[in-house]
C-alpha atoms as a PDB file:
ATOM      1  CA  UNK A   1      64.129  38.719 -61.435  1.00  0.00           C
ATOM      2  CA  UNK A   2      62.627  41.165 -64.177  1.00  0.00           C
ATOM      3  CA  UNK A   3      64.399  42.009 -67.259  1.00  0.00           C
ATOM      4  CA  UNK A   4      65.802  44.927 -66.406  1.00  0.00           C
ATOM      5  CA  UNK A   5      67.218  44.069 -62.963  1.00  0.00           C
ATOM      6  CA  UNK A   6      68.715  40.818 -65.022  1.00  0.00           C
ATOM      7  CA  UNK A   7      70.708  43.916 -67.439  1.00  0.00           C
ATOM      8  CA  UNK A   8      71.386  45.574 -64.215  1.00  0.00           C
ATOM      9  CA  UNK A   9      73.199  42.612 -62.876  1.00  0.00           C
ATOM     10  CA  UNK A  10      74.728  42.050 -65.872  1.00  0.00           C
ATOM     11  CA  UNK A  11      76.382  45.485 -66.882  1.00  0.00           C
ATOM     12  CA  UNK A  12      77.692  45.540 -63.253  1.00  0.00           C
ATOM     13  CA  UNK A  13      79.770  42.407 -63.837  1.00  0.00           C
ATOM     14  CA  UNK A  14      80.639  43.331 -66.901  1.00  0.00           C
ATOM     15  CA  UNK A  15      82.438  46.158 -64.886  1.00  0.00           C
ATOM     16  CA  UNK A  16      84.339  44.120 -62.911  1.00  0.00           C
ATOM     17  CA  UNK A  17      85.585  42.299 -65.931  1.00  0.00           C
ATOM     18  CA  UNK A  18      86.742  46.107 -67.836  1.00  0.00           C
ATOM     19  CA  UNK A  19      88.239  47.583 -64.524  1.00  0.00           C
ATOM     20  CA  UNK A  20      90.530  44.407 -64.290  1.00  0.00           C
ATOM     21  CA  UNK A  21      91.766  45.084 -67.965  1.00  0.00           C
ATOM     22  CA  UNK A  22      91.706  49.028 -68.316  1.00  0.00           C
ATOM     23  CA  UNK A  23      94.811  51.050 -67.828  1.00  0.00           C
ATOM     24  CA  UNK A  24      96.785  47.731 -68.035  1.00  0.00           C
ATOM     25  CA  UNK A  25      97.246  47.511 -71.504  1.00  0.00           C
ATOM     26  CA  UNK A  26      94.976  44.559 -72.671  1.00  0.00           C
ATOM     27  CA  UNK A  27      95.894  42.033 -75.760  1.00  0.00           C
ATOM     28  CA  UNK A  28      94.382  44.057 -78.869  1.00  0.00           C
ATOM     29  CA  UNK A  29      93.183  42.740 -82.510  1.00  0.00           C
ATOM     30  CA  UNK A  30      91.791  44.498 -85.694  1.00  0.00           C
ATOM     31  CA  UNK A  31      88.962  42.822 -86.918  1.00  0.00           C
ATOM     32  CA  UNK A  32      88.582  42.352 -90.646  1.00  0.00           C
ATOM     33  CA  UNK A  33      87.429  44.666 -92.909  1.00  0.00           C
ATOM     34  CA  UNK A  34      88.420  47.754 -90.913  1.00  0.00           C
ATOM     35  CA  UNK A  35      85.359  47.085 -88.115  1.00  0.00           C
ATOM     36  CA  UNK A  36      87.937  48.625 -85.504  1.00  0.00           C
ATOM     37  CA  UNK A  37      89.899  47.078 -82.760  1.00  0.00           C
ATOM     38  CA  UNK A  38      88.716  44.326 -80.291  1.00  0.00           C
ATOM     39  CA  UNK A  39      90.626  43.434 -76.682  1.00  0.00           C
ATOM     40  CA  UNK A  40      90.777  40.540 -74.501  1.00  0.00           C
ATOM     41  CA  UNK A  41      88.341  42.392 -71.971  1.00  0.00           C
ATOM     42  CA  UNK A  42      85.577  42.649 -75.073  1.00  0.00           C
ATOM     43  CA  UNK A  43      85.660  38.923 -75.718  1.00  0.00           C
ATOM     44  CA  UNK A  44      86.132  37.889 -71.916  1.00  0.00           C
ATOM     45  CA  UNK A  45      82.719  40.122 -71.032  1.00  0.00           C
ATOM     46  CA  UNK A  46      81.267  38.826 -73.958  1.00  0.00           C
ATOM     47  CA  UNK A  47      81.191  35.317 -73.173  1.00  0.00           C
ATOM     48  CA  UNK A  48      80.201  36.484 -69.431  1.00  0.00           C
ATOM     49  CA  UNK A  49      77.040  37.514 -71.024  1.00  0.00           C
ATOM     50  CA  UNK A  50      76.525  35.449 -73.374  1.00  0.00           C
ATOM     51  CA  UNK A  51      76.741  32.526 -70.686  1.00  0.00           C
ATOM     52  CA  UNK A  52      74.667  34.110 -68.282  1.00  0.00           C
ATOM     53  CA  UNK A  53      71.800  35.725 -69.818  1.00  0.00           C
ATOM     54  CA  UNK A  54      71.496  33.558 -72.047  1.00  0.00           C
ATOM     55  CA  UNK A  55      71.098  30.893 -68.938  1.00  0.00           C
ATOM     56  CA  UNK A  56      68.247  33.045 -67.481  1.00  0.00           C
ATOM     57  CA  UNK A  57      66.407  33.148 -70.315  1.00  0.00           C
ATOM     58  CA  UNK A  58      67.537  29.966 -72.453  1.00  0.00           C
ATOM     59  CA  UNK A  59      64.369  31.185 -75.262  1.00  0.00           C
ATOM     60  CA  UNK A  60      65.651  34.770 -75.958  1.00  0.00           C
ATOM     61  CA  UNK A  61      67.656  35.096 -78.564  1.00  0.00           C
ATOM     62  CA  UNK A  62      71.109  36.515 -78.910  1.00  0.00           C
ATOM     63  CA  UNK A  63      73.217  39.576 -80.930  1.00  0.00           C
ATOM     64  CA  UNK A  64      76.123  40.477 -79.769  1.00  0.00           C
ATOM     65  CA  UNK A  65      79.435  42.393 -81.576  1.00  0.00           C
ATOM     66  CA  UNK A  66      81.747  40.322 -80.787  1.00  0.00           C
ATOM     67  CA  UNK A  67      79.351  37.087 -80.632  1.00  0.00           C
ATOM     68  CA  UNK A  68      78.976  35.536 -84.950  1.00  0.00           C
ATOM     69  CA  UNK A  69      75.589  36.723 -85.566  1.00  0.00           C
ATOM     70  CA  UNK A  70      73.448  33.821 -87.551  1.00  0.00           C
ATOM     71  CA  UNK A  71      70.103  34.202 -88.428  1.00  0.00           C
ATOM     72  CA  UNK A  72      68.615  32.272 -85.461  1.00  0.00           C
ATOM     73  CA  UNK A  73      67.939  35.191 -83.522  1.00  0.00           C
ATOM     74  CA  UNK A  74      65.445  36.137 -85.790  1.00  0.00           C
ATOM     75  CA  UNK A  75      62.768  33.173 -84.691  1.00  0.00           C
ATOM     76  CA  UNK A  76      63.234  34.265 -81.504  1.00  0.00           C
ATOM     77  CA  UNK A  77      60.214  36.768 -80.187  1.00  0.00           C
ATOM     78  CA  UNK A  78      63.434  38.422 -77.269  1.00  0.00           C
ATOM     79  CA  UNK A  79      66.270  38.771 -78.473  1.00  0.00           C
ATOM     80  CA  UNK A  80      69.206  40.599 -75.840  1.00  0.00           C
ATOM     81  CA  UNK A  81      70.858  43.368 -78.063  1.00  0.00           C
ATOM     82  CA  UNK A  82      74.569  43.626 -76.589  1.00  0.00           C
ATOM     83  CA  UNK A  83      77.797  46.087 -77.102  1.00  0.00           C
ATOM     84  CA  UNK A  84      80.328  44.416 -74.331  1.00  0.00           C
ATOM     85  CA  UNK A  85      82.374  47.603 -74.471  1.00  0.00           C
ATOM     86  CA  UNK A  86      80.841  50.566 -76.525  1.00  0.00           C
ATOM     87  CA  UNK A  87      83.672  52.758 -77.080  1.00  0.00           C
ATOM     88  CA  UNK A  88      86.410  50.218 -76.952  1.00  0.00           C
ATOM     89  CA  UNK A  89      88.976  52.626 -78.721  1.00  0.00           C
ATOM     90  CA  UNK A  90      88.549  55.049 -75.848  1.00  0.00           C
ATOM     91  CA  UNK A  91      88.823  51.676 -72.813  1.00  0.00           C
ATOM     92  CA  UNK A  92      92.841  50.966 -74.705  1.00  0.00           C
ATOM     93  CA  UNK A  93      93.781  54.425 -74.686  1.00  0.00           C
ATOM     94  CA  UNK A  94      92.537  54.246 -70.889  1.00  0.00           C
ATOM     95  CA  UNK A  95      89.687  56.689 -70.771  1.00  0.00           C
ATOM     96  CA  UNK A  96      86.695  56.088 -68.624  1.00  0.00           C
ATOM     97  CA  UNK A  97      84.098  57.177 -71.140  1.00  0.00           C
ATOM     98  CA  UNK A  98      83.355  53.696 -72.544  1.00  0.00           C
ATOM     99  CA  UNK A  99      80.070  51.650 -71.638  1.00  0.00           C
ATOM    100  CA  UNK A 100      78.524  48.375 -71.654  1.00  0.00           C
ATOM    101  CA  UNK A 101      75.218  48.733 -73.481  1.00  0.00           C
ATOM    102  CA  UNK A 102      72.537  45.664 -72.659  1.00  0.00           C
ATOM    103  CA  UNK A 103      69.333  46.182 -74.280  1.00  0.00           C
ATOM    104  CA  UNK A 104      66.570  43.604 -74.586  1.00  0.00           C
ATOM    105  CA  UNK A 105      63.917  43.557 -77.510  1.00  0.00           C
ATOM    106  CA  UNK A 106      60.365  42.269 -78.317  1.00  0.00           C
ATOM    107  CA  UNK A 107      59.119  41.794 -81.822  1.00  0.00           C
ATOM    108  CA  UNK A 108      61.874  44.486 -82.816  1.00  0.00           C
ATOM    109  CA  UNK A 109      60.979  47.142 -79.773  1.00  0.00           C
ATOM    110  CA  UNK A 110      63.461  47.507 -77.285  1.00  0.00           C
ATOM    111  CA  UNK A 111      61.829  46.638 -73.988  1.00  0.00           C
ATOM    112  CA  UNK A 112      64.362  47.059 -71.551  1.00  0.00           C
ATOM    113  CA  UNK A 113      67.773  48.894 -71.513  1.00  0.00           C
ATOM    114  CA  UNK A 114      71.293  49.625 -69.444  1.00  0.00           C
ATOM    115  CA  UNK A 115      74.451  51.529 -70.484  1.00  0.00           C
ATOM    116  CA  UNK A 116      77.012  51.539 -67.728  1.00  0.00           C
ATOM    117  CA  UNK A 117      79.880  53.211 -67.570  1.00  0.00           C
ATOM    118  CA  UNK A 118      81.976  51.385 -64.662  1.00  0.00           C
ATOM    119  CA  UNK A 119      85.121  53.934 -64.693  1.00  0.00           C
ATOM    120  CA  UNK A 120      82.472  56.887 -63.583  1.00  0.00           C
ATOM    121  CA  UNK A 121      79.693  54.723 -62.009  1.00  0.00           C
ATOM    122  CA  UNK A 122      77.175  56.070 -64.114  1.00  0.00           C
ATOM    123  CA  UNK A 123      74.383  53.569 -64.603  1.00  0.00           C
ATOM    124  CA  UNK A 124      71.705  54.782 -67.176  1.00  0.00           C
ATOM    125  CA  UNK A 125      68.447  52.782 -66.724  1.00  0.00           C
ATOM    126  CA  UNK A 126      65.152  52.662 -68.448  1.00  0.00           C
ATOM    127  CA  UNK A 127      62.374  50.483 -69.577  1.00  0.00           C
ATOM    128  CA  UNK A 128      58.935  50.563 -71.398  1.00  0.00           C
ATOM    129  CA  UNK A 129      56.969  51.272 -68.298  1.00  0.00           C
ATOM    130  CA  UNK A 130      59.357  52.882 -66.488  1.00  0.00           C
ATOM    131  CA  UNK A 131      61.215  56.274 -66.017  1.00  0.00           C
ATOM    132  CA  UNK A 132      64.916  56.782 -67.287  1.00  0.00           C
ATOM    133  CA  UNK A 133      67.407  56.889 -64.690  1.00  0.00           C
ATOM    134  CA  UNK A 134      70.604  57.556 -63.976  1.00  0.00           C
ATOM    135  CA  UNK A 135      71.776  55.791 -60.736  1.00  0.00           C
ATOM    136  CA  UNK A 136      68.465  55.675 -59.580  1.00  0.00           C
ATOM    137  CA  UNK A 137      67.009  59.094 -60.211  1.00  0.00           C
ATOM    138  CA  UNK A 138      64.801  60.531 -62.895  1.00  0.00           C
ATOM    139  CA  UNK A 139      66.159  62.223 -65.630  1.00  0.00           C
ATOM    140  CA  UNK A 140      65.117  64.322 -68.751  1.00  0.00           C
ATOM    141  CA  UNK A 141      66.250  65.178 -72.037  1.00  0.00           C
ATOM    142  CA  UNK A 142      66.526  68.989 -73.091  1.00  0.00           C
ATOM    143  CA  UNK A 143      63.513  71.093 -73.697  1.00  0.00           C
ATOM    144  CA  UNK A 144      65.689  73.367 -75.843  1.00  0.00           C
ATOM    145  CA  UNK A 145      63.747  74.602 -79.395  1.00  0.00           C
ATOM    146  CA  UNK A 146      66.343  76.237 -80.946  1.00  0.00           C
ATOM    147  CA  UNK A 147      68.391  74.291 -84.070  1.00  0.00           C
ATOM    148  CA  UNK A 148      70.876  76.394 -83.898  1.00  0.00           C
ATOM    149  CA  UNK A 149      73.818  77.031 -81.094  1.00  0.00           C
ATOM    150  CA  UNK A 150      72.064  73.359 -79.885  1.00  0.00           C
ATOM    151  CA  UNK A 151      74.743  71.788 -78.049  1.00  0.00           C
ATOM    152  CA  UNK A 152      75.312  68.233 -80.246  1.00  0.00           C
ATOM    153  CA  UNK A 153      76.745  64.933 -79.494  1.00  0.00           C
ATOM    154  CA  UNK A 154      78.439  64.254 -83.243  1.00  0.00           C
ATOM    155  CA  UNK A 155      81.416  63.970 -85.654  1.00  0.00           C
ATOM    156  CA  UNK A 156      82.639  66.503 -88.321  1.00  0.00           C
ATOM    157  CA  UNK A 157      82.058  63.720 -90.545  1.00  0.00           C
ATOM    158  CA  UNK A 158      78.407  64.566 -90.329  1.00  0.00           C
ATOM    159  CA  UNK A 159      78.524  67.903 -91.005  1.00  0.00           C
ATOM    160  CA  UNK A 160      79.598  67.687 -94.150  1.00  0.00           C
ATOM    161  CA  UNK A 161      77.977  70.030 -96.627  1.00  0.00           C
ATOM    162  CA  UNK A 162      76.836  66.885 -99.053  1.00  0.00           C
ATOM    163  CA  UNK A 163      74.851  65.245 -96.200  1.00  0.00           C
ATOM    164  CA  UNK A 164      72.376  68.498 -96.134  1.00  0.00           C
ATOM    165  CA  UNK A 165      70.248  70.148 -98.416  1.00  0.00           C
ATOM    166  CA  UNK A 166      71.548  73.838 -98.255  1.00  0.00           C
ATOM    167  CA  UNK A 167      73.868  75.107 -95.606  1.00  0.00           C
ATOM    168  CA  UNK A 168      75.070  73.013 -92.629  1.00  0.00           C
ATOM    169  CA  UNK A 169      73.289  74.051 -89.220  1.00  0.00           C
ATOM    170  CA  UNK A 170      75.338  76.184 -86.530  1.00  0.00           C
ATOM    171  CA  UNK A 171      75.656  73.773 -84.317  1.00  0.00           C
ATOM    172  CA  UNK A 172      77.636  73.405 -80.676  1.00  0.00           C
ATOM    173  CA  UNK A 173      79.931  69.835 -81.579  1.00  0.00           C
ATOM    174  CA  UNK A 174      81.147  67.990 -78.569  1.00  0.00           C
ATOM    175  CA  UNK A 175      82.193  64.191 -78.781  1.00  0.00           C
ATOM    176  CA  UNK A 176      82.103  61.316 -77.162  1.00  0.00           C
ATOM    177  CA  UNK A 177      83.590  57.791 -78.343  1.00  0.00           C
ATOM    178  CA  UNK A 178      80.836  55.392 -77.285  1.00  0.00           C
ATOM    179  CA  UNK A 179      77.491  56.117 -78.947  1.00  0.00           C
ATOM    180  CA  UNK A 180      75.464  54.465 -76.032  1.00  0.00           C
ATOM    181  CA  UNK A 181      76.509  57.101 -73.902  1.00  0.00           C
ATOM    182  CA  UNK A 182      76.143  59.830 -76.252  1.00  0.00           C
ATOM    183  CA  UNK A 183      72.459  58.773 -76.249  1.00  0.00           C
ATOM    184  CA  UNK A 184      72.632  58.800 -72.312  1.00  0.00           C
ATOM    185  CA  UNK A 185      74.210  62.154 -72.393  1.00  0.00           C
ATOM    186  CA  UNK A 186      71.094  63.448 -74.650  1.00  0.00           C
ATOM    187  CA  UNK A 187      68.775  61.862 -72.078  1.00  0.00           C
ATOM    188  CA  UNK A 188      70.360  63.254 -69.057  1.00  0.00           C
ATOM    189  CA  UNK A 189      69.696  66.750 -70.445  1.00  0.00           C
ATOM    190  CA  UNK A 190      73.683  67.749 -71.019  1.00  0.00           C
ATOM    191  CA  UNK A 191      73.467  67.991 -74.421  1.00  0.00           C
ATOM    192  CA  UNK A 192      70.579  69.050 -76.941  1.00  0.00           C
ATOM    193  CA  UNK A 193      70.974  66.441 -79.454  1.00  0.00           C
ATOM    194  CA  UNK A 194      72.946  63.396 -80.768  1.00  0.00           C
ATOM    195  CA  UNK A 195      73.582  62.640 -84.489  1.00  0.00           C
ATOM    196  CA  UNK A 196      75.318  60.113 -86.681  1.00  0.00           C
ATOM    197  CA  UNK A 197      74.690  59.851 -90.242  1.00  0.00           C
ATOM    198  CA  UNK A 198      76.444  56.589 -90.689  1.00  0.00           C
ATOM    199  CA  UNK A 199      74.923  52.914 -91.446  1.00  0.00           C
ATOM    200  CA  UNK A 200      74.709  52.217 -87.111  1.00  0.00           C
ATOM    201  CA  UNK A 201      74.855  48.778 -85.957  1.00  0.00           C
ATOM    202  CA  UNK A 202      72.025  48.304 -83.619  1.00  0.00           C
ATOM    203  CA  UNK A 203      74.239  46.854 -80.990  1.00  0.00           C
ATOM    204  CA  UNK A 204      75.981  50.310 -80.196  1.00  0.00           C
ATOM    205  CA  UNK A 205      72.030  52.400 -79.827  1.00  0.00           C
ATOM    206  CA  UNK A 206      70.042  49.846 -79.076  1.00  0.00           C
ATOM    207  CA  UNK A 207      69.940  50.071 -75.133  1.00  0.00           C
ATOM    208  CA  UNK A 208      70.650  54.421 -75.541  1.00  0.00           C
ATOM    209  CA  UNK A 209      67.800  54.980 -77.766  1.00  0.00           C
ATOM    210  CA  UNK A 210      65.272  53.335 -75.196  1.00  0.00           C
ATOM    211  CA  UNK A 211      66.944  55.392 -72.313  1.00  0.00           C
ATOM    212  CA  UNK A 212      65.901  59.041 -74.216  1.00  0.00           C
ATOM    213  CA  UNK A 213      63.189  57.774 -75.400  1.00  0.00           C
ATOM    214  CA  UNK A 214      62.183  57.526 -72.173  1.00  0.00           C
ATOM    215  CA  UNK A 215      63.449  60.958 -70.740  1.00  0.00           C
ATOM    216  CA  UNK A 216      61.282  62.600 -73.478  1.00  0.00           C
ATOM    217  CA  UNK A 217      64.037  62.882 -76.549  1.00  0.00           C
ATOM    218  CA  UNK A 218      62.594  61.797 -79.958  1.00  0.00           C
ATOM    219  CA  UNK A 219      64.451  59.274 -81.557  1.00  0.00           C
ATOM    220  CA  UNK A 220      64.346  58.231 -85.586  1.00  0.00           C
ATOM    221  CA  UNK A 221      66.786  57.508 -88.002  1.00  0.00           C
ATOM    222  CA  UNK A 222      68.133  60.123 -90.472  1.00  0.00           C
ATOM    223  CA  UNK A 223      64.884  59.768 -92.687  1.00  0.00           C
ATOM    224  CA  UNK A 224      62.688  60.246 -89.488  1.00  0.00           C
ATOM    225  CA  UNK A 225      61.921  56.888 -89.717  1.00  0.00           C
ATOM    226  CA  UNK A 226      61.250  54.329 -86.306  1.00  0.00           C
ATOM    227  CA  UNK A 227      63.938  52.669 -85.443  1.00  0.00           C
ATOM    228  CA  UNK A 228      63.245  49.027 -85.117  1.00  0.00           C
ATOM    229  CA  UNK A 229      65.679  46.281 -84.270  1.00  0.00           C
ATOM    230  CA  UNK A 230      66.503  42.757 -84.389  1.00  0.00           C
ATOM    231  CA  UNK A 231      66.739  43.067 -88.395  1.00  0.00           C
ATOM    232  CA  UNK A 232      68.212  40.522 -90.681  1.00  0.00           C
ATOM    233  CA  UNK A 233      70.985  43.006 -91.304  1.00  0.00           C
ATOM    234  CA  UNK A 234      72.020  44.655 -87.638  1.00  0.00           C
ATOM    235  CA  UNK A 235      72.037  48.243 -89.325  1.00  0.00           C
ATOM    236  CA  UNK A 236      70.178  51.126 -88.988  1.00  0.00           C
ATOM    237  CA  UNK A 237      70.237  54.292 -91.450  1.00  0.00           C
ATOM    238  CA  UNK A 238      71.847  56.852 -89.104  1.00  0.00           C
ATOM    239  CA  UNK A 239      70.189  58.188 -85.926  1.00  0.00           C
ATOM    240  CA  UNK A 240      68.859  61.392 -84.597  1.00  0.00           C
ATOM    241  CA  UNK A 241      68.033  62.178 -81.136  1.00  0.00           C
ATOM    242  CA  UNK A 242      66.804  65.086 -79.648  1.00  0.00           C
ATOM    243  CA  UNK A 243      64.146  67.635 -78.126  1.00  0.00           C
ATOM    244  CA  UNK A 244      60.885  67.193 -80.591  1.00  0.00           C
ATOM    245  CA  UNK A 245      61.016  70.679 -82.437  1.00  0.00           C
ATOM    246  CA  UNK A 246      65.217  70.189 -83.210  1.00  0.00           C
ATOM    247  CA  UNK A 247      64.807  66.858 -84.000  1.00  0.00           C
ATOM    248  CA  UNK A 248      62.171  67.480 -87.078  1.00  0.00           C
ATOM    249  CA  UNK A 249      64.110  70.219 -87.976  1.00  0.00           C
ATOM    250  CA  UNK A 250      67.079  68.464 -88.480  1.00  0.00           C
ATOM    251  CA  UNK A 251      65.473  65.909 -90.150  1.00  0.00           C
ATOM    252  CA  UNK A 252      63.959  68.210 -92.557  1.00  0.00           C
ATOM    253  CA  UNK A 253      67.518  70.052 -93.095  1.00  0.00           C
ATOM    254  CA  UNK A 254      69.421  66.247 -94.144  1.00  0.00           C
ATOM    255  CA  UNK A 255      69.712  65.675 -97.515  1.00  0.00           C
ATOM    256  CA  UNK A 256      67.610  62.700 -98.552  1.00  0.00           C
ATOM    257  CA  UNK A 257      69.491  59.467 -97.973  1.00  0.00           C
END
């Protein structure tokens, strides 16, 4: 089995574990340092994973949200980049919009990615050599070249006027909870553009930024920088994701970070 029917197999089972949990009210923690909640289904779907990707390919490495990252992973040319539920604030107030976001890199490139959302059975698809698809049929980001009125996957946290070097773009602000699918949502071609100018752990984009890459979106950090993963500190500075022309221009617009 290839890598990406392996993710495939994976973020379907890690369906049946959410649907068995969702809607029923599931046992829920805060993790330390304000990092957000974390139910019973995150930790049973992590160890799911953990057990049996890790079994199919005993010399990737592993990093994981809800898995204690160490600093193995980083001799390890594979490493599986994993969210168990992406959006796990929306799966306890029992919306379908969450996801389970596999992604599997090489030497820091993501080579092979799934987000899944099991409550709509929407399964997002792509790898390096490969089309992205969404249960199985092409699909392409937005060919829009317009900044403004672009339709855009954010928070009003990111639109604040210190973040940008004269006056905030007129943009069209929709939201989603899980980032993953945001990034899905960019590659399907329903919105124009995703942005977060937060520190991003690479667990949440990892498997999304591959996907639209893939349907034709350009993908950088807020600097315009690659994003590359697998670092010694899971974080990347922001992301931006969108048709070529919108994304440079809002790169160009952001204050420098």
């Amino acid at each position: 089995m290839d890598d990406l029917a392996l993710l495939q197999d994976a973020a379907k089972a890690s369906g049946e574990i959410a649907k068995k949990f969702w809607r029923l009210k599931p046992e829920v923690w805060d993790k330390p340092d304000g990092a957000g909640p974390v139910t019973e289904a995150d930790l049973a779907i992590d160890t799911m994973l953990r057990t049996e990707l890790l079994e199919a390919r005993p010399d990737y490495g592993w990093l994981s949200e809800e898995t204690e990252d160490t600093r193995e992973r980083l001799d390890h040319e594979h490493v599986f980049i994993v969210d168990p539920i992406d959006g796990t604030r929306a799966f306890i107030n029992g919306a379908p919009t969450f996801s389970h976001s596999l992604a599997l890199a090489k030497n820091g490139k993501v080579t092979a990615a799934v987000v899944y959302l099991p409550m709509l059975d929407r399964l997002y698809c792509a790898a390096l050599d490969t089309d992205a698809t969404l249960n199985g049929t092409k699909i392409l980001a937005s060919a829009r070249k317009e900044t403004e009125g672009a339709s855009t996957l954010t928070t009003k946290v990111n639109l604040a006027d210190h973040l940008w070097h004269e006056s905030v773009p007129e943009l069209d602000v929709h939201l989603r909870s899980s980032l993953a699918y945001r990034l899905c949502l960019v590659a399907q071609g329903r919105f124009d553009l995703m942005l977060t100018l937060r520190d991003t752990w690479e667990w949440d984009v990892a498997a999304g930024c591959l996907i639209a890459e893939r349907a034709g979106a350009i993908v950088t950090d807020q600097r315009g920088d690659a994003v590359n993963f697998n670092n010694a500190r899971p974080l990347l500075h922001g992301l931006v994701a969108g048709p070529e022309g919108i994304q440079s221009d809002i790169i160009l617009r952001l204050a420098p970070r």
